[in-house]
C-alpha atoms as a PDB file:
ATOM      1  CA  UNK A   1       0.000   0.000   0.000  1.00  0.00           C
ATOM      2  CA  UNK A   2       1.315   3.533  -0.985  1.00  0.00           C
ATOM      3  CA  UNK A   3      -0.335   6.963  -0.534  1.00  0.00           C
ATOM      4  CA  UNK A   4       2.180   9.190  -2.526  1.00  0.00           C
ATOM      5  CA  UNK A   5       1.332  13.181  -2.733  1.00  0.00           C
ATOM      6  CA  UNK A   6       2.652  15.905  -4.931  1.00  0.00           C
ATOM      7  CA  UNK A   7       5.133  18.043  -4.350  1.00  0.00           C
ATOM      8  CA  UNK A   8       5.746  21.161  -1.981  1.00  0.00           C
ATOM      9  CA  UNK A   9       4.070  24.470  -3.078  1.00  0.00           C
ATOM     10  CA  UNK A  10       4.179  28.157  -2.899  1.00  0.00           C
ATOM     11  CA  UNK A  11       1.559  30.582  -3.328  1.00  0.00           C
ATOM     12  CA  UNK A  12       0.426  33.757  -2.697  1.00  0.00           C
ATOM     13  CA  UNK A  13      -1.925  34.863  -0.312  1.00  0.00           C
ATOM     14  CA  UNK A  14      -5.452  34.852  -1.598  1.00  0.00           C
ATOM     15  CA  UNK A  15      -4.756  32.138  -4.036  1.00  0.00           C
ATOM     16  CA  UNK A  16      -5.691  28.387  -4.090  1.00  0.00           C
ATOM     17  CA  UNK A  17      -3.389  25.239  -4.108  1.00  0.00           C
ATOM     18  CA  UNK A  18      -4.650  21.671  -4.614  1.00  0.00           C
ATOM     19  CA  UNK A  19      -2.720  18.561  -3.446  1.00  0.00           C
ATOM     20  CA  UNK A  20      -2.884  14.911  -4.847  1.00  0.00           C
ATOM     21  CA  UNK A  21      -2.876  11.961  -2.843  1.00  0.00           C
ATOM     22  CA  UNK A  22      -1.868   8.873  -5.661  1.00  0.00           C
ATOM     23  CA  UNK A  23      -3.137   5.816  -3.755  1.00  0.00           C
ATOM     24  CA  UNK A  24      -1.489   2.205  -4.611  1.00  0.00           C
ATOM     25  CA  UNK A  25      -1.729  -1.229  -3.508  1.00  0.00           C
ATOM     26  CA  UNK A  26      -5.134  -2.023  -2.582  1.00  0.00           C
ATOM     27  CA  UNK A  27      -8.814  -1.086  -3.973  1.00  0.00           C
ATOM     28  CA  UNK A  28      -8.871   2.415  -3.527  1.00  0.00           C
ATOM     29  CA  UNK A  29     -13.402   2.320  -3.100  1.00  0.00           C
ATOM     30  CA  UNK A  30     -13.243   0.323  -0.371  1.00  0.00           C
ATOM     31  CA  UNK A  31     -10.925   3.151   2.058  1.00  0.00           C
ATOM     32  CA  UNK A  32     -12.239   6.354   3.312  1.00  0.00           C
ATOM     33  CA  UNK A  33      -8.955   9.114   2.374  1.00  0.00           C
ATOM     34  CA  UNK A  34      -8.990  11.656   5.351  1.00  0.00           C
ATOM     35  CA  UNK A  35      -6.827  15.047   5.113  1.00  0.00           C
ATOM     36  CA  UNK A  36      -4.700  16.543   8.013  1.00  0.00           C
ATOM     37  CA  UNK A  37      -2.159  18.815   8.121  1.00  0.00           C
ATOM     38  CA  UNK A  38       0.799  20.163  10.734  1.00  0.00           C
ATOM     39  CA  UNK A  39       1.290  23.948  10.763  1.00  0.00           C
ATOM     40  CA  UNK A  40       4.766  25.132  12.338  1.00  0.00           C
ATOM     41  CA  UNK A  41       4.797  24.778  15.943  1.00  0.00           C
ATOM     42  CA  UNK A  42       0.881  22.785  16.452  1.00  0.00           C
ATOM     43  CA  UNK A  43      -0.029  19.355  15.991  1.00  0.00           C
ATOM     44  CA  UNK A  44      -1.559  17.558  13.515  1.00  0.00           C
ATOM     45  CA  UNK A  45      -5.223  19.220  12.545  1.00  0.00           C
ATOM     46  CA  UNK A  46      -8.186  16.957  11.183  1.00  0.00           C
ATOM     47  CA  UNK A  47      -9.242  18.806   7.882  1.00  0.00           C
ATOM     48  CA  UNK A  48     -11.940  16.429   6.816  1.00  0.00           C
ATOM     49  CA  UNK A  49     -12.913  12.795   4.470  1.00  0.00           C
ATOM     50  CA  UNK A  50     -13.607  12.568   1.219  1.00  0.00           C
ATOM     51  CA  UNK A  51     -15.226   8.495   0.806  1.00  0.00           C
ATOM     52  CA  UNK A  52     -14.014   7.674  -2.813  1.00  0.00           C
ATOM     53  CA  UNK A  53     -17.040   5.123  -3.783  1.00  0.00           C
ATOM     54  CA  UNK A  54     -19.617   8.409  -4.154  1.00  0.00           C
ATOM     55  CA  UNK A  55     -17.681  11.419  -3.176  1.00  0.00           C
ATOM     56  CA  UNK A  56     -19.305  11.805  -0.033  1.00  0.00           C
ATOM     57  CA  UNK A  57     -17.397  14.658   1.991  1.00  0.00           C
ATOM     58  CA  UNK A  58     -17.248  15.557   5.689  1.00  0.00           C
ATOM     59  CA  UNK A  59     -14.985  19.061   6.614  1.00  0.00           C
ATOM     60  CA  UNK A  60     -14.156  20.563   9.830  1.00  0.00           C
ATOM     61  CA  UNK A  61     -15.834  23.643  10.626  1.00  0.00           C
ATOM     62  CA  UNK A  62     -12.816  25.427  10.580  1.00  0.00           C
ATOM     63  CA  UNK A  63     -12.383  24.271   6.872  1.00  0.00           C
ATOM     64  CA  UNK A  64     -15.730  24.886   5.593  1.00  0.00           C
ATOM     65  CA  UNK A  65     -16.254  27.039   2.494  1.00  0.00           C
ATOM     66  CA  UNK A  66     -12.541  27.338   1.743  1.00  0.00           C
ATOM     67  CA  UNK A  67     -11.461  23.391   1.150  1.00  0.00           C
ATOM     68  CA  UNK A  68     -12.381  20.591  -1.424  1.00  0.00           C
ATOM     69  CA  UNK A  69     -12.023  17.106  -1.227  1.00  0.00           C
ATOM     70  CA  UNK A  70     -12.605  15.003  -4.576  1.00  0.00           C
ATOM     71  CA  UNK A  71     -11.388  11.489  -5.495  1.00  0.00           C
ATOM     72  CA  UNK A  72     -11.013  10.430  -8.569  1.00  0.00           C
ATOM     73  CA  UNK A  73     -11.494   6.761  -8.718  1.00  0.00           C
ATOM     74  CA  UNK A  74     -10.153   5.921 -12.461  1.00  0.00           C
ATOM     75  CA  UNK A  75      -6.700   7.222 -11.476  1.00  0.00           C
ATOM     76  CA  UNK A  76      -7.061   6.701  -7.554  1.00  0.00           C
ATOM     77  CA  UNK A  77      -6.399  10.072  -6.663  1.00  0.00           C
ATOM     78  CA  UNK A  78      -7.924  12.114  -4.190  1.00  0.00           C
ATOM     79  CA  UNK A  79      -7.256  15.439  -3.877  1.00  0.00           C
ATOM     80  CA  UNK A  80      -7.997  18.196  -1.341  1.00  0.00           C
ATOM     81  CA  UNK A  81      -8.000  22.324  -2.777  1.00  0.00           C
ATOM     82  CA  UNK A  82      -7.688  24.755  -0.509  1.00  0.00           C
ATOM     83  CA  UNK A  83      -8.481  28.403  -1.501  1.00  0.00           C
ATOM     84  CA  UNK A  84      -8.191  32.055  -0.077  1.00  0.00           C
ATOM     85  CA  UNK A  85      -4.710  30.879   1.133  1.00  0.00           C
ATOM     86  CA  UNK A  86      -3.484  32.662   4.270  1.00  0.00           C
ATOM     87  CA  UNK A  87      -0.035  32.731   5.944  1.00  0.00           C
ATOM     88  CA  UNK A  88      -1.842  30.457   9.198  1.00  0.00           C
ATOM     89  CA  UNK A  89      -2.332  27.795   6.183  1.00  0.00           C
ATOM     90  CA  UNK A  90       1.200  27.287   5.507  1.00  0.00           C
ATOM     91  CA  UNK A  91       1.483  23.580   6.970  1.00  0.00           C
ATOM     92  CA  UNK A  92       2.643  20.588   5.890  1.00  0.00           C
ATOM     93  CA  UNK A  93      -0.542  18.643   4.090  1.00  0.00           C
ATOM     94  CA  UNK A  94      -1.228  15.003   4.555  1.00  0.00           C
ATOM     95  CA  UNK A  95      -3.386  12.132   3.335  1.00  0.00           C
ATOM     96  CA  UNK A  96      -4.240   9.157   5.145  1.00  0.00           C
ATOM     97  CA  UNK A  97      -5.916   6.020   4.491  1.00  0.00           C
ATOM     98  CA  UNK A  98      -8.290   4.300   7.933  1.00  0.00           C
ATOM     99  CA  UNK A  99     -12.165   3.734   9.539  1.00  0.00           C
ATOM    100  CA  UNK A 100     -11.360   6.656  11.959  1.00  0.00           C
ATOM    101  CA  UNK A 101     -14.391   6.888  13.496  1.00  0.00           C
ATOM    102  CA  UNK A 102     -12.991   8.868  16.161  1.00  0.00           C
ATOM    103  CA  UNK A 103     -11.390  11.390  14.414  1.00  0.00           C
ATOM    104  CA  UNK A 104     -14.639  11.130  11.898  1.00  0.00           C
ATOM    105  CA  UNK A 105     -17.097  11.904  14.394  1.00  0.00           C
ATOM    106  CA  UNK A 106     -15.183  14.594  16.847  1.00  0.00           C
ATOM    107  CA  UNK A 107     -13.202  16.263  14.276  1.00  0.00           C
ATOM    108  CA  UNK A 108     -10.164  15.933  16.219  1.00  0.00           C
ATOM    109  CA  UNK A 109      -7.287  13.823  14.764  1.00  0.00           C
ATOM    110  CA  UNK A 110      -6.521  10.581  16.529  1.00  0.00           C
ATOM    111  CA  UNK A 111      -3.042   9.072  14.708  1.00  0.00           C
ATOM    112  CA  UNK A 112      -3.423   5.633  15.641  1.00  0.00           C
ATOM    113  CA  UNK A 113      -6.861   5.270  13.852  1.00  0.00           C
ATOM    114  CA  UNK A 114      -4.958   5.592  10.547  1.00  0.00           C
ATOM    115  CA  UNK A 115      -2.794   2.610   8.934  1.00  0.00           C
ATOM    116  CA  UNK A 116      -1.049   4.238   5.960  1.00  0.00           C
ATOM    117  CA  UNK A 117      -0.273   7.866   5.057  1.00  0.00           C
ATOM    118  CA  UNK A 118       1.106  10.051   2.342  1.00  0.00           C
ATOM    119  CA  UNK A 119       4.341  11.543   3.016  1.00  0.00           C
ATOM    120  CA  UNK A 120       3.348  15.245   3.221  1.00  0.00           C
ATOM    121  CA  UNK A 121       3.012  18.107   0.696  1.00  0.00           C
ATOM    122  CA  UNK A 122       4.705  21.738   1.666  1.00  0.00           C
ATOM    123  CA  UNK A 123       2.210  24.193   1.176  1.00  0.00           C
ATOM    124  CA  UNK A 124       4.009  27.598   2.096  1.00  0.00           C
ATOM    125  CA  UNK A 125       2.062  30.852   1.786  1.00  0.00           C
ATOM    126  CA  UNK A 126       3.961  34.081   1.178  1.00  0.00           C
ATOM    127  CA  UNK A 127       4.058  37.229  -0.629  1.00  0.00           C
END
């Protein structure tokens, strides 16, 4: 099993960045792909779900309106878009692969619930 994301990014505040999350090694339907990310000095921050099968998406308040999850299930990608980029969203991004019900249902991000993960995607926001 492999979750392998794009590379690290730099925008501009006010702009939009979207990250892929290539998944490998097992059917990609039958996974929910969950988004966190690490900002510089905090722990890791549960940014939502995206279930591949229908596209069914759950965000964290704190997300709503400015993120996108999508999957796309004939190249078993997901991807998450972030937009109106501000300097508090530079972070390191990350996808990961589990039930999660936990982290699902509180929207607070419990590590061991997840069995495989991406290896992070830079997003730096600067002018």
């Amino acid at each position: 099993v492999q979750l392998v994301q794009s590379g690290a990014e730099l925008r501009n505040p006010g702009a939009s960045v979207k990250v892929s999350c290539k998944a490998s090694g097992y059917t990609f339907t039958s996974y929910y792909i969950d988004w966190v990310r690490q900002t510089p000095g905090q722990g890791l921050e549960w940014m939502g779900r995206i279930d591949p099968v229908d596209g069914h998406t759950k965000y964290a308040q704190k997300f709503q309106g400015r993120v996108t999850f999508t999957a796309d299930t004939s190249t078993t990608t997901a991807y998450v878009e972030l937009s109106s980029l501000r300097s508090e969203d530079t972070a390191k991004y990350y996808c990961a692969r589990g039930e999660a019900p936990s982290s699902y249902y509180s929207g607070i991000f419990y590590s061991d619930e997840y069995d495989y993960w991406g290896q992070g995607t830079q997003v730096t926001v600067s002018s």
